[in-house]
C-alpha atoms as a PDB file:
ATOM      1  CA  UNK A   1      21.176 -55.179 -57.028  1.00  0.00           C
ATOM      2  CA  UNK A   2      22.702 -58.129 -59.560  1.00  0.00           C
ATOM      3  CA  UNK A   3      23.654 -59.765 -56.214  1.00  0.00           C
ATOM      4  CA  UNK A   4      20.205 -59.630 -54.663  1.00  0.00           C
ATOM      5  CA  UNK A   5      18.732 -60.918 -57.687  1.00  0.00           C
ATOM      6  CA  UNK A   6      20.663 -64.199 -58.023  1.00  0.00           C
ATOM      7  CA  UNK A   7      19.725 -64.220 -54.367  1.00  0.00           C
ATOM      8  CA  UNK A   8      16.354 -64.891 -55.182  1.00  0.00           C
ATOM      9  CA  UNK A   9      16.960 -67.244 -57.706  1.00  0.00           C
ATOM     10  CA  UNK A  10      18.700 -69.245 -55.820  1.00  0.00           C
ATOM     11  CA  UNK A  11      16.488 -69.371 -52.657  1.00  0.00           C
ATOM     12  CA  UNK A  12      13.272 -70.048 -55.621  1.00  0.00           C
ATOM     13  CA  UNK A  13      15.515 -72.900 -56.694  1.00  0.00           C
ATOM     14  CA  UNK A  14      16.479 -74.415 -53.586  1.00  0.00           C
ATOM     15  CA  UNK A  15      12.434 -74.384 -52.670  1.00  0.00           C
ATOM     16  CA  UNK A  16      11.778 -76.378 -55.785  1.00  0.00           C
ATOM     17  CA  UNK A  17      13.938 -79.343 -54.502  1.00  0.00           C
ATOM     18  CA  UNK A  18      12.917 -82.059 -52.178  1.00  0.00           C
ATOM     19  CA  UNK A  19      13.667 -80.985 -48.559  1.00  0.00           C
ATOM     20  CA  UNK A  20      16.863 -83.364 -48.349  1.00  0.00           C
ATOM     21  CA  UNK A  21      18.605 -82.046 -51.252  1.00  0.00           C
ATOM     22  CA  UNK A  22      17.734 -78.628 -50.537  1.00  0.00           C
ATOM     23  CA  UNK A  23      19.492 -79.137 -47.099  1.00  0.00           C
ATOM     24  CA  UNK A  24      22.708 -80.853 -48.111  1.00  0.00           C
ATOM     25  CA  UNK A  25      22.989 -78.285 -51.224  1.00  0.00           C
ATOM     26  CA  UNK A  26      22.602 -75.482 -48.490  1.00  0.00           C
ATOM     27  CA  UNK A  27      24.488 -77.389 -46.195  1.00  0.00           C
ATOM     28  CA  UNK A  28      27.510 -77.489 -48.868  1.00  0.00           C
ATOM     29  CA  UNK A  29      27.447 -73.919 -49.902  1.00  0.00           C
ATOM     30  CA  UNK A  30      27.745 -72.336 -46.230  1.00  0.00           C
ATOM     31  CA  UNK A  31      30.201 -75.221 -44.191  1.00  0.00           C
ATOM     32  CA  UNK A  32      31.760 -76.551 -47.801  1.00  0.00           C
ATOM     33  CA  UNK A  33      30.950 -80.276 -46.746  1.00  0.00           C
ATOM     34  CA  UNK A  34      28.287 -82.902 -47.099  1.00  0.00           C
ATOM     35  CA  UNK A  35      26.462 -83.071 -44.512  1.00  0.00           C
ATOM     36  CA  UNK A  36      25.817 -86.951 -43.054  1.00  0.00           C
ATOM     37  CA  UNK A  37      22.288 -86.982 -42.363  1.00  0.00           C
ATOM     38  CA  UNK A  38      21.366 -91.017 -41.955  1.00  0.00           C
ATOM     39  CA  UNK A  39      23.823 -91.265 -39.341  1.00  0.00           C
ATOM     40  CA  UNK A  40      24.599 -87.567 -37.753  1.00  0.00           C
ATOM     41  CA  UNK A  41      27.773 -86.243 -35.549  1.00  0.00           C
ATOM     42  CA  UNK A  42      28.491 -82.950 -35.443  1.00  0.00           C
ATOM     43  CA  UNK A  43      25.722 -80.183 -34.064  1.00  0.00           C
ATOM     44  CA  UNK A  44      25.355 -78.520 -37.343  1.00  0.00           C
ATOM     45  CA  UNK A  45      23.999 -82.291 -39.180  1.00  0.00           C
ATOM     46  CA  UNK A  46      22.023 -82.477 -35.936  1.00  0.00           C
ATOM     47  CA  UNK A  47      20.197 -79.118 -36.365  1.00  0.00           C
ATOM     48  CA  UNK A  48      19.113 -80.836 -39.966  1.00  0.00           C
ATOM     49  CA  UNK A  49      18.122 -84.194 -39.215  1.00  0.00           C
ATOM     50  CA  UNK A  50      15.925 -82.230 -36.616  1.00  0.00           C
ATOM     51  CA  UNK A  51      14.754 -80.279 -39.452  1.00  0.00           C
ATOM     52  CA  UNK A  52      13.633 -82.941 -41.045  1.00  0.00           C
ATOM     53  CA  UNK A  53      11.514 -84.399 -38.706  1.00  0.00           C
ATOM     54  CA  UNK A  54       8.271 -83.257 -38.040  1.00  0.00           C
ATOM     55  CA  UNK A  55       8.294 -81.027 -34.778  1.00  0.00           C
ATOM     56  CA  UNK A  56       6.729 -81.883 -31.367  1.00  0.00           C
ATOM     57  CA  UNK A  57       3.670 -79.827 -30.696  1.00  0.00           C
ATOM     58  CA  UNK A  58       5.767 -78.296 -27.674  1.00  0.00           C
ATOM     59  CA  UNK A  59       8.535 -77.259 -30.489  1.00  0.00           C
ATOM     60  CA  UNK A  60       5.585 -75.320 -32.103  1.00  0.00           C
ATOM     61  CA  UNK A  61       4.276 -73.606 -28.632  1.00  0.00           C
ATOM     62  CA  UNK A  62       7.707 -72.503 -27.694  1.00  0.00           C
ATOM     63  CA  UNK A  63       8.768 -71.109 -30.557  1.00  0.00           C
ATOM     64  CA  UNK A  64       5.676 -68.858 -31.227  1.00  0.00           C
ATOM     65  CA  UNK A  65       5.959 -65.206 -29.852  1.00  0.00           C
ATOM     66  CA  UNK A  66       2.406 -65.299 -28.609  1.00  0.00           C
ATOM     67  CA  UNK A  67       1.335 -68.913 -27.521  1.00  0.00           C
ATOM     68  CA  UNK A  68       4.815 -68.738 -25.583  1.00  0.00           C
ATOM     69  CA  UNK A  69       3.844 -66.373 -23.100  1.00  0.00           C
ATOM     70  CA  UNK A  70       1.205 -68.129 -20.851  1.00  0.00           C
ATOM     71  CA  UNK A  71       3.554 -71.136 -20.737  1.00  0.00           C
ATOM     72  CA  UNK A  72       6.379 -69.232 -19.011  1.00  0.00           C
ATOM     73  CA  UNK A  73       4.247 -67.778 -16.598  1.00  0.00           C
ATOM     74  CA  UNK A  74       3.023 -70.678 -15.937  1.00  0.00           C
ATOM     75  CA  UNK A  75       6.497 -72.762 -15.587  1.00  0.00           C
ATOM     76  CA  UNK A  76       8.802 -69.755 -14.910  1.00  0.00           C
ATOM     77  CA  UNK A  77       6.247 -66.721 -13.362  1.00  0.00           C
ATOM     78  CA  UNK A  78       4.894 -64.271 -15.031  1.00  0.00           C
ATOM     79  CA  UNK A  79       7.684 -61.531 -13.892  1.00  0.00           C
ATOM     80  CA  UNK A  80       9.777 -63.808 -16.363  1.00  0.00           C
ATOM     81  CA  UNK A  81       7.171 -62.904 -19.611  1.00  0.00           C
ATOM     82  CA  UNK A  82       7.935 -59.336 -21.671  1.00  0.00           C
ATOM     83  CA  UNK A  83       4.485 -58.043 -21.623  1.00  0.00           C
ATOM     84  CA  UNK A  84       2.300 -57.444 -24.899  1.00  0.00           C
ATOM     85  CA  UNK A  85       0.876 -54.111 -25.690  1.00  0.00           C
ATOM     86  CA  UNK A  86      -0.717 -55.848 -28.169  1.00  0.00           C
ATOM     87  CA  UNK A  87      -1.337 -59.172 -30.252  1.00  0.00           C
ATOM     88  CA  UNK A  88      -3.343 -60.428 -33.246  1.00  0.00           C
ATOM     89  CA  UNK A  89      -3.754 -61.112 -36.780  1.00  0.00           C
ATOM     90  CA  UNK A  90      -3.382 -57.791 -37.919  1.00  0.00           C
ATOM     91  CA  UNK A  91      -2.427 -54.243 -36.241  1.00  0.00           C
ATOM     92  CA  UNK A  92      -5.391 -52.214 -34.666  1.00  0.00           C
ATOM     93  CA  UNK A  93      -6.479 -48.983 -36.387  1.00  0.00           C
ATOM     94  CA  UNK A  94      -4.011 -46.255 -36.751  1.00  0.00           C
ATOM     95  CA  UNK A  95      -6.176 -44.158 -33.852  1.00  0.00           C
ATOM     96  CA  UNK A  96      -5.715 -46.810 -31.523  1.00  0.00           C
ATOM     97  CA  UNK A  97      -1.998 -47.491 -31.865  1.00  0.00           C
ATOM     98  CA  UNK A  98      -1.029 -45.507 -29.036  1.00  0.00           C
ATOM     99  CA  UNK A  99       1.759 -47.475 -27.414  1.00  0.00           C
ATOM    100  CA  UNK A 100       4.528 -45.308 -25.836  1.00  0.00           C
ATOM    101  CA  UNK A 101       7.291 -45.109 -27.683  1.00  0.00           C
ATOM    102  CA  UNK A 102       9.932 -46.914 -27.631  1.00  0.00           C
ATOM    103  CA  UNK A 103       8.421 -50.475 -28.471  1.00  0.00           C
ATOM    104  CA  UNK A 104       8.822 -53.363 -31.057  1.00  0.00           C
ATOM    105  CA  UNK A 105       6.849 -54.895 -33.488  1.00  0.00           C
ATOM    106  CA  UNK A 106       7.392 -58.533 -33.781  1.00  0.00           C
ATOM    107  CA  UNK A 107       5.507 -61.362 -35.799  1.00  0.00           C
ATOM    108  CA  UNK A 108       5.480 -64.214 -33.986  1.00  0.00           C
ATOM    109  CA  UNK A 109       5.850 -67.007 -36.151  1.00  0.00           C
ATOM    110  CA  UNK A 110       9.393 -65.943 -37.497  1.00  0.00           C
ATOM    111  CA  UNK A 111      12.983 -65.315 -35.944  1.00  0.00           C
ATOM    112  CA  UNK A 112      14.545 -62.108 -36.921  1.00  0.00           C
ATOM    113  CA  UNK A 113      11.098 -60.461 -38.263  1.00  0.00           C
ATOM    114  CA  UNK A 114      10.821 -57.371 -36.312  1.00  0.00           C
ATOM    115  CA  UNK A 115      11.203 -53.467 -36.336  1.00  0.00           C
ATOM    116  CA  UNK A 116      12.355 -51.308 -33.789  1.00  0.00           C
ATOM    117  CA  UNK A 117      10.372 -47.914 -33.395  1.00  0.00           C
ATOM    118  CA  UNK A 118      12.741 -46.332 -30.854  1.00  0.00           C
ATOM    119  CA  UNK A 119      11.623 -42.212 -31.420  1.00  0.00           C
ATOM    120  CA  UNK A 120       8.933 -40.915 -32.515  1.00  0.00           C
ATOM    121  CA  UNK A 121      10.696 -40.499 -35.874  1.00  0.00           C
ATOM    122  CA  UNK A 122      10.577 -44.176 -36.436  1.00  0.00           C
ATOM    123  CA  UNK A 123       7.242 -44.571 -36.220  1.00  0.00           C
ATOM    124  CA  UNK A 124       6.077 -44.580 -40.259  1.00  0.00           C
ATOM    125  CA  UNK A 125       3.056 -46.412 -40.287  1.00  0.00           C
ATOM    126  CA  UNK A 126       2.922 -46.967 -43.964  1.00  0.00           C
ATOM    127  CA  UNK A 127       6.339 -48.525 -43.876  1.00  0.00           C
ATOM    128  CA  UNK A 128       5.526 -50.388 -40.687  1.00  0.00           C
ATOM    129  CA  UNK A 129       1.992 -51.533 -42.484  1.00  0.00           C
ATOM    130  CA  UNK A 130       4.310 -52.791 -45.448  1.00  0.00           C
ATOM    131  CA  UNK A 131       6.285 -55.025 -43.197  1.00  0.00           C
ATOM    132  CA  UNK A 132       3.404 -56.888 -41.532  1.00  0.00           C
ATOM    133  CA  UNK A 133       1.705 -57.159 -44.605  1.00  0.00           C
ATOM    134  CA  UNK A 134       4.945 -59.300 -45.694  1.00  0.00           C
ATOM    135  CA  UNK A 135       5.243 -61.001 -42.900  1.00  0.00           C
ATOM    136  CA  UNK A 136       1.762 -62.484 -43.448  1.00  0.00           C
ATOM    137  CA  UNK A 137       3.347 -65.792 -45.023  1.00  0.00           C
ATOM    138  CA  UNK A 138       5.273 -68.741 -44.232  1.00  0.00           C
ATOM    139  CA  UNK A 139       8.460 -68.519 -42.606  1.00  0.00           C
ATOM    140  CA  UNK A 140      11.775 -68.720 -45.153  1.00  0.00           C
ATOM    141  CA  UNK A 141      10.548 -72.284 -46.724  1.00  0.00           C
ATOM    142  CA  UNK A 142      13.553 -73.063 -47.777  1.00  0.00           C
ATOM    143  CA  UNK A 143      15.193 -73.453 -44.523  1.00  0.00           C
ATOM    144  CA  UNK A 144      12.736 -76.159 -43.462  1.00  0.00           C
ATOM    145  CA  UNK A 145      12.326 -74.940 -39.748  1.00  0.00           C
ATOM    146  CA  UNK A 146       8.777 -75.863 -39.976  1.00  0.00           C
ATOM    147  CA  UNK A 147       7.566 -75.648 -36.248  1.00  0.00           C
ATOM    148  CA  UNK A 148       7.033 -71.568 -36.876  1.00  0.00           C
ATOM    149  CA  UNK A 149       4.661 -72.273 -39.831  1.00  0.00           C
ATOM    150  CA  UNK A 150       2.554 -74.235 -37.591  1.00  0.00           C
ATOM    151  CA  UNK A 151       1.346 -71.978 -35.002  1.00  0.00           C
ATOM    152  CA  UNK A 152      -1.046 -68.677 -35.803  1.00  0.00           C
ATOM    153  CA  UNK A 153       0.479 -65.348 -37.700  1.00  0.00           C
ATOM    154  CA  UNK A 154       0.051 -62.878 -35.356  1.00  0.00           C
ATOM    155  CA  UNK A 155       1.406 -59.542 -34.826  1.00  0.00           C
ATOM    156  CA  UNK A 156       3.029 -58.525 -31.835  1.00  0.00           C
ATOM    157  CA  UNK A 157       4.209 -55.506 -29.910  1.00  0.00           C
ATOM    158  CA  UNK A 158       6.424 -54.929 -26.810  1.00  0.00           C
ATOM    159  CA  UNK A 159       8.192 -52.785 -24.900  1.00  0.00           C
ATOM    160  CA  UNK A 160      11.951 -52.306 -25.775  1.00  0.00           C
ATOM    161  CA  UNK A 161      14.160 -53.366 -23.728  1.00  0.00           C
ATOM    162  CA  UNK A 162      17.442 -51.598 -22.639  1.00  0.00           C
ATOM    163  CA  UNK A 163      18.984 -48.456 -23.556  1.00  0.00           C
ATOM    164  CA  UNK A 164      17.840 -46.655 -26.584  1.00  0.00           C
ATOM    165  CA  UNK A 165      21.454 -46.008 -27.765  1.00  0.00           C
ATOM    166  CA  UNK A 166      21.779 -49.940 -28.362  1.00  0.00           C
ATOM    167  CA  UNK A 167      20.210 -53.180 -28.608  1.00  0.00           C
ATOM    168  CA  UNK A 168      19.142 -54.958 -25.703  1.00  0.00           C
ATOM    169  CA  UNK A 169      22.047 -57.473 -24.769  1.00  0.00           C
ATOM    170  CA  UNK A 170      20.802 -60.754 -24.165  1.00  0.00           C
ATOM    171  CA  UNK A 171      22.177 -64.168 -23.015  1.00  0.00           C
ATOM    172  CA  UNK A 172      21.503 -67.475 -25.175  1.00  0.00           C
ATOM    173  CA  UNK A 173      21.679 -70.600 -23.367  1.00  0.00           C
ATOM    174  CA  UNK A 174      22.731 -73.871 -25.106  1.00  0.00           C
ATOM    175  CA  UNK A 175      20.661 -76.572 -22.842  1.00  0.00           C
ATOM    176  CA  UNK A 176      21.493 -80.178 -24.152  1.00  0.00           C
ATOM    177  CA  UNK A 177      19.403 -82.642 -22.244  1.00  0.00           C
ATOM    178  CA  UNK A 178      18.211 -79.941 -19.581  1.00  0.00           C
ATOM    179  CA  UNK A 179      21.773 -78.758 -18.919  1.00  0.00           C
ATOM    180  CA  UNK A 180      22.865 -75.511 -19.482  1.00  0.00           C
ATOM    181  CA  UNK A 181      26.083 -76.342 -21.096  1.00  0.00           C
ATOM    182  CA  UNK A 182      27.107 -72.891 -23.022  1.00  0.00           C
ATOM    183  CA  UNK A 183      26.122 -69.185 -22.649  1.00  0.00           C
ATOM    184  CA  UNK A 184      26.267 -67.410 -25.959  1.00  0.00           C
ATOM    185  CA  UNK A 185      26.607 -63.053 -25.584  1.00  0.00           C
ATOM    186  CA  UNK A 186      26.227 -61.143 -28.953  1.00  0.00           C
ATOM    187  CA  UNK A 187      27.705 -57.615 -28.994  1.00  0.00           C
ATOM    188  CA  UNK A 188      27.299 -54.339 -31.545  1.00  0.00           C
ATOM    189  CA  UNK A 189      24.740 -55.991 -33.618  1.00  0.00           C
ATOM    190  CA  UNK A 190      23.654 -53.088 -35.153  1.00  0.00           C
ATOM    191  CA  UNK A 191      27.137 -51.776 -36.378  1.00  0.00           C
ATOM    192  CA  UNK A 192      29.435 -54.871 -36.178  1.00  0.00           C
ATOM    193  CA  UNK A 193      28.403 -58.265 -35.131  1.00  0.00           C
ATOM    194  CA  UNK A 194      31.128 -59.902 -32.391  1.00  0.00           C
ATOM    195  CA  UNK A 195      29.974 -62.861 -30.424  1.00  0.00           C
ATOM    196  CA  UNK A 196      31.681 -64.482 -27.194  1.00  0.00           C
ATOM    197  CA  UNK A 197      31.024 -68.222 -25.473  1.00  0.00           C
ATOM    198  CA  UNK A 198      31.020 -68.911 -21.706  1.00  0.00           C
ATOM    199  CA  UNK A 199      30.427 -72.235 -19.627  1.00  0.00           C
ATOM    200  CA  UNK A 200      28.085 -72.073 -16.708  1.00  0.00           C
ATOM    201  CA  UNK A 201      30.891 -70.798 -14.512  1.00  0.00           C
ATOM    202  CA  UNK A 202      31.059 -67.960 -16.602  1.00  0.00           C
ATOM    203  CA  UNK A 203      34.907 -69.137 -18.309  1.00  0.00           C
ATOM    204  CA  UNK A 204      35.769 -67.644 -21.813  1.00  0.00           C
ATOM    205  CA  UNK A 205      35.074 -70.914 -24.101  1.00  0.00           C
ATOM    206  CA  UNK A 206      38.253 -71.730 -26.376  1.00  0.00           C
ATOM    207  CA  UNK A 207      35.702 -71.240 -29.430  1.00  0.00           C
ATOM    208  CA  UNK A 208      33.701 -69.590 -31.636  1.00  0.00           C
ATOM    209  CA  UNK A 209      30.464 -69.411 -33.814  1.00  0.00           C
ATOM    210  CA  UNK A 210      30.006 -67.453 -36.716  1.00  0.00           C
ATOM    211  CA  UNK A 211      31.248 -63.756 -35.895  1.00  0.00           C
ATOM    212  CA  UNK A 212      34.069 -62.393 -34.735  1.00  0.00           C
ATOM    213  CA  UNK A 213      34.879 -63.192 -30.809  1.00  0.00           C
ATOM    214  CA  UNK A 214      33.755 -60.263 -28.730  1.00  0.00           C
ATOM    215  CA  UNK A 215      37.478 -59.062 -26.781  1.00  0.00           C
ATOM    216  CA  UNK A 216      36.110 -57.014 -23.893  1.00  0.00           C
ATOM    217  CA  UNK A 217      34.893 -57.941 -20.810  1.00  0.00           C
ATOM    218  CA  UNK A 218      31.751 -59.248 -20.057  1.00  0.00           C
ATOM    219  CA  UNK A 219      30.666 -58.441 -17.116  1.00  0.00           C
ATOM    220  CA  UNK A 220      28.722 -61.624 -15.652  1.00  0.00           C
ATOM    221  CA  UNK A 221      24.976 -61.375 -15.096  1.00  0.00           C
ATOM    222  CA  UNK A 222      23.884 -60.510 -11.568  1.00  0.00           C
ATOM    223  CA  UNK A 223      21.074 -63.019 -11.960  1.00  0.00           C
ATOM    224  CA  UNK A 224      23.315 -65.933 -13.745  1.00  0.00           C
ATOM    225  CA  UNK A 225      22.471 -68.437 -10.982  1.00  0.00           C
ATOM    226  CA  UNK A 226      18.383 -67.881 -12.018  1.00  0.00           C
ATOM    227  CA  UNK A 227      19.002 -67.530 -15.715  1.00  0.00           C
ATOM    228  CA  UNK A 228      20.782 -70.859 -15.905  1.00  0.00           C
ATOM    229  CA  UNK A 229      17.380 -72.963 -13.501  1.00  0.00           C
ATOM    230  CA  UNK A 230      14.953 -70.871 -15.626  1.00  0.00           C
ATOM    231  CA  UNK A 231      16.820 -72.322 -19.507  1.00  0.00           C
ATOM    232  CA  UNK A 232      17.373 -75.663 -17.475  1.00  0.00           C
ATOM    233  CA  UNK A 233      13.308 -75.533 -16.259  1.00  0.00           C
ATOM    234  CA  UNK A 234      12.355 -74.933 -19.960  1.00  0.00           C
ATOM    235  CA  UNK A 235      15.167 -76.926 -21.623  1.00  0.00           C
ATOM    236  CA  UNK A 236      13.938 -80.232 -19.916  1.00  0.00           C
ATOM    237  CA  UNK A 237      11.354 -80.974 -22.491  1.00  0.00           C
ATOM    238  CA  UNK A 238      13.575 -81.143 -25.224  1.00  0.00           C
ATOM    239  CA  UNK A 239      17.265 -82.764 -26.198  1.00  0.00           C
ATOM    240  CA  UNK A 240      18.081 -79.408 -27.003  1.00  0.00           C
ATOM    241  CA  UNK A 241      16.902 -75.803 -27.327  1.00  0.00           C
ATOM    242  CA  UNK A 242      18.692 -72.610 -27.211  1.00  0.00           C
ATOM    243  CA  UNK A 243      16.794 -70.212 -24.284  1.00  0.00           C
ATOM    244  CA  UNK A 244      17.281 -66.317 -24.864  1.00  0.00           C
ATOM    245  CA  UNK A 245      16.874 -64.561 -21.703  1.00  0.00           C
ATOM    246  CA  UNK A 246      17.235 -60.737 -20.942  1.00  0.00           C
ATOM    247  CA  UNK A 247      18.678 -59.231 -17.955  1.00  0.00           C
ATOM    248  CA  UNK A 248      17.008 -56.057 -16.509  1.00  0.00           C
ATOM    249  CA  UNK A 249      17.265 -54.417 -13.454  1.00  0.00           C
ATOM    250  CA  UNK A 250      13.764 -55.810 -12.072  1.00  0.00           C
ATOM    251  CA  UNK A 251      15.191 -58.975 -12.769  1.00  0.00           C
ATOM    252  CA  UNK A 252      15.364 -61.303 -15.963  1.00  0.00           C
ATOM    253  CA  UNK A 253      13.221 -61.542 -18.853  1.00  0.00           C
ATOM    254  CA  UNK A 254      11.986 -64.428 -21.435  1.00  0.00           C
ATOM    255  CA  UNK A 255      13.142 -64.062 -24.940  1.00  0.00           C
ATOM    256  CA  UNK A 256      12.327 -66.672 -27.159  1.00  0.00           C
ATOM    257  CA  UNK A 257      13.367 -70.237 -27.471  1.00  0.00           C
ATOM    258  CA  UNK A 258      14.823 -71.361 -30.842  1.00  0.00           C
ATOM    259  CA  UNK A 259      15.658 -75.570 -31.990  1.00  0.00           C
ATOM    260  CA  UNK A 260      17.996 -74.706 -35.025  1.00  0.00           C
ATOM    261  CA  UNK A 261      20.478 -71.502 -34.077  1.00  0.00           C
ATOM    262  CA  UNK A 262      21.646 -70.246 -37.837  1.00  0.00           C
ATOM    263  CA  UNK A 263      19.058 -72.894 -39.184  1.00  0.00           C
ATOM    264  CA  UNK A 264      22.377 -75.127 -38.962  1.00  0.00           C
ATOM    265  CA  UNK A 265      25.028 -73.277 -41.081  1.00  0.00           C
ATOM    266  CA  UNK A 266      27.140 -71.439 -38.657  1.00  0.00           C
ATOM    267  CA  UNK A 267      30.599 -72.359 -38.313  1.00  0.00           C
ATOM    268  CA  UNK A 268      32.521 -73.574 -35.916  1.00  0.00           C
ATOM    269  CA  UNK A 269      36.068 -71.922 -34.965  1.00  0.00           C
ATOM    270  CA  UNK A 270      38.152 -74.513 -34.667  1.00  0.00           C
ATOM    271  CA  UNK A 271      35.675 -76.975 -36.390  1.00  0.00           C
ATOM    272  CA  UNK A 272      36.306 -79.386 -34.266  1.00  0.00           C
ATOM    273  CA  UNK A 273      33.452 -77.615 -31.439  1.00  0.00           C
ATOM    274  CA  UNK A 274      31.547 -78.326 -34.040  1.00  0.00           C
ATOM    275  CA  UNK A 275      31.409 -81.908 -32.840  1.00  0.00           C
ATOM    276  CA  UNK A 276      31.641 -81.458 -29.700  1.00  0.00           C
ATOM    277  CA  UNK A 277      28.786 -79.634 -29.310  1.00  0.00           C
ATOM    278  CA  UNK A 278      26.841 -82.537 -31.532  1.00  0.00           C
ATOM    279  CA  UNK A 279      27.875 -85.233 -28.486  1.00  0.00           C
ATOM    280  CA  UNK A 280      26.090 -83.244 -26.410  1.00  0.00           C
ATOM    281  CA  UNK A 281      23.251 -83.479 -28.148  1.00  0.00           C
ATOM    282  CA  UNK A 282      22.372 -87.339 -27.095  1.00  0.00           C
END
């Protein structure tokens, strides 16, 4: 309780501040250094000097849920696109919700603002109404990712993916310069995070970001080859984006494209990838 309080302070403080200070205050308390933002090196400073400049109207696009959708069919085909139950401002009258279960409900400005309704048990419509009425806002000023807060709020809802006993595992693409360069595979979520890199070849990277490494196998994906052209099709507009794809068994799925993984604050194990990711980034 006392913990989530000073939470709040602190993220109503860190508003308050111009956007620079803000970052390099943030910047301090998660990687414990100053961040060089006139003249930046590693991928982390990157991710902020990005944040700092005002997105491309493709940044916006790609990162909304819903104006995403028609632009991967269009580039990619629309077996690539998750298909919408249903999208708009705000959800359709309770008699009319009739979506087979299991699906999620997303908003589409955000990252991370969703809720899983996976049995029939999960579906509490006053709880579900409480979260979309909070998601009708700006996305988490204070981390400055201000392409999401430029496209429409809407509500949307999907299929779920996968197996019901787990989240859907998907593959993250790092594409610097419209070259898939890493492959990112988060495991157990739900229960406890682990997180494993590959290169295109589908080699254990020497590194880590964040979480624990993931120790098991991981089996690669049977449609690796299409994955990396699809990321590398959509990475090409941009010195870099991180592509989330899905693998089914009809074939792979769109995700979501995101410009600032962690917003920038995820470290780097040995710190030293840290940079090496940021050459990359040309």
């Amino acid at each position: 309780m006392i913990k989530n309080i000073f939470k709040k302070i602190y993220r109503s403080i860190i508003e308050l501040l111009p956007p620079k200070l803000s970052i390099v205050i943030q910047f301090l308390r998660r990687l414990h250094r100053l961040p060089n933002l006139a003249n930046p090196r590693s991928f982390n400073e990157k991710i902020q000097k990005l944040k700092l400049t005002p997105p491309t109207d493709d940044m916006v696009r790609f990162s909304s849920k819903s104006l995403v959708k028609p632009i991967i069919a269009e580039i990619l085909g629309a077996d690539w696109v998750i298909p919408s139950y249903w999208q708009g401002q705000y959800l359709p009258p309770r008699e009319e919700r009739l979506w087979p279960v299991p699906f999620v409900i997303k908003a589409s400005h955000a990252s991370g603002w969703n809720r899983f309704v996976i049995t029939s048990k999960d579906c509490d419509w006053d709880l579900i109404e409480r979260d979309c009425k909070l998601w009708d806002r700006p996305f988490e000023p204070f981390l400055y990712e201000t392409w999401y807060n430029l496209s429409p709020r809407e509500i949307v809802v999907e299929p779920y993916l996968g197996e019901i006993a787990s989240l859907p595992l998907d593959f993250k693409f790092f594409v610097f310069n419209g070259n898939v360069e890493w492959i990112q595979v988060d495991t157990d979520r739900a229960t406890s995070h682990k997180r494993v890199f590959f290169d295109r070849k589908w080699n254990r990277a020497p590194f880590n970001i964040e979480y624990p490494i993931e120790t098991r196998e991981i089996a690669q994906p049977i449609y690796l080859e299409e994955m990396i052209s699809a990321a590398e099709t959509i990475g090409k507009r941009f010195k870099f984006v991180r592509v989330d794809l899905y693998e089914l068994e009809n074939g792979p799925k769109f995700g979501e494209a995101t410009f600032a993984p962690g917003s920038g604050y995820e470290r780097f194990s040995p710190p030293a990838f840290d940079l090496q990711f940021g050459q990359l980034w040309r």
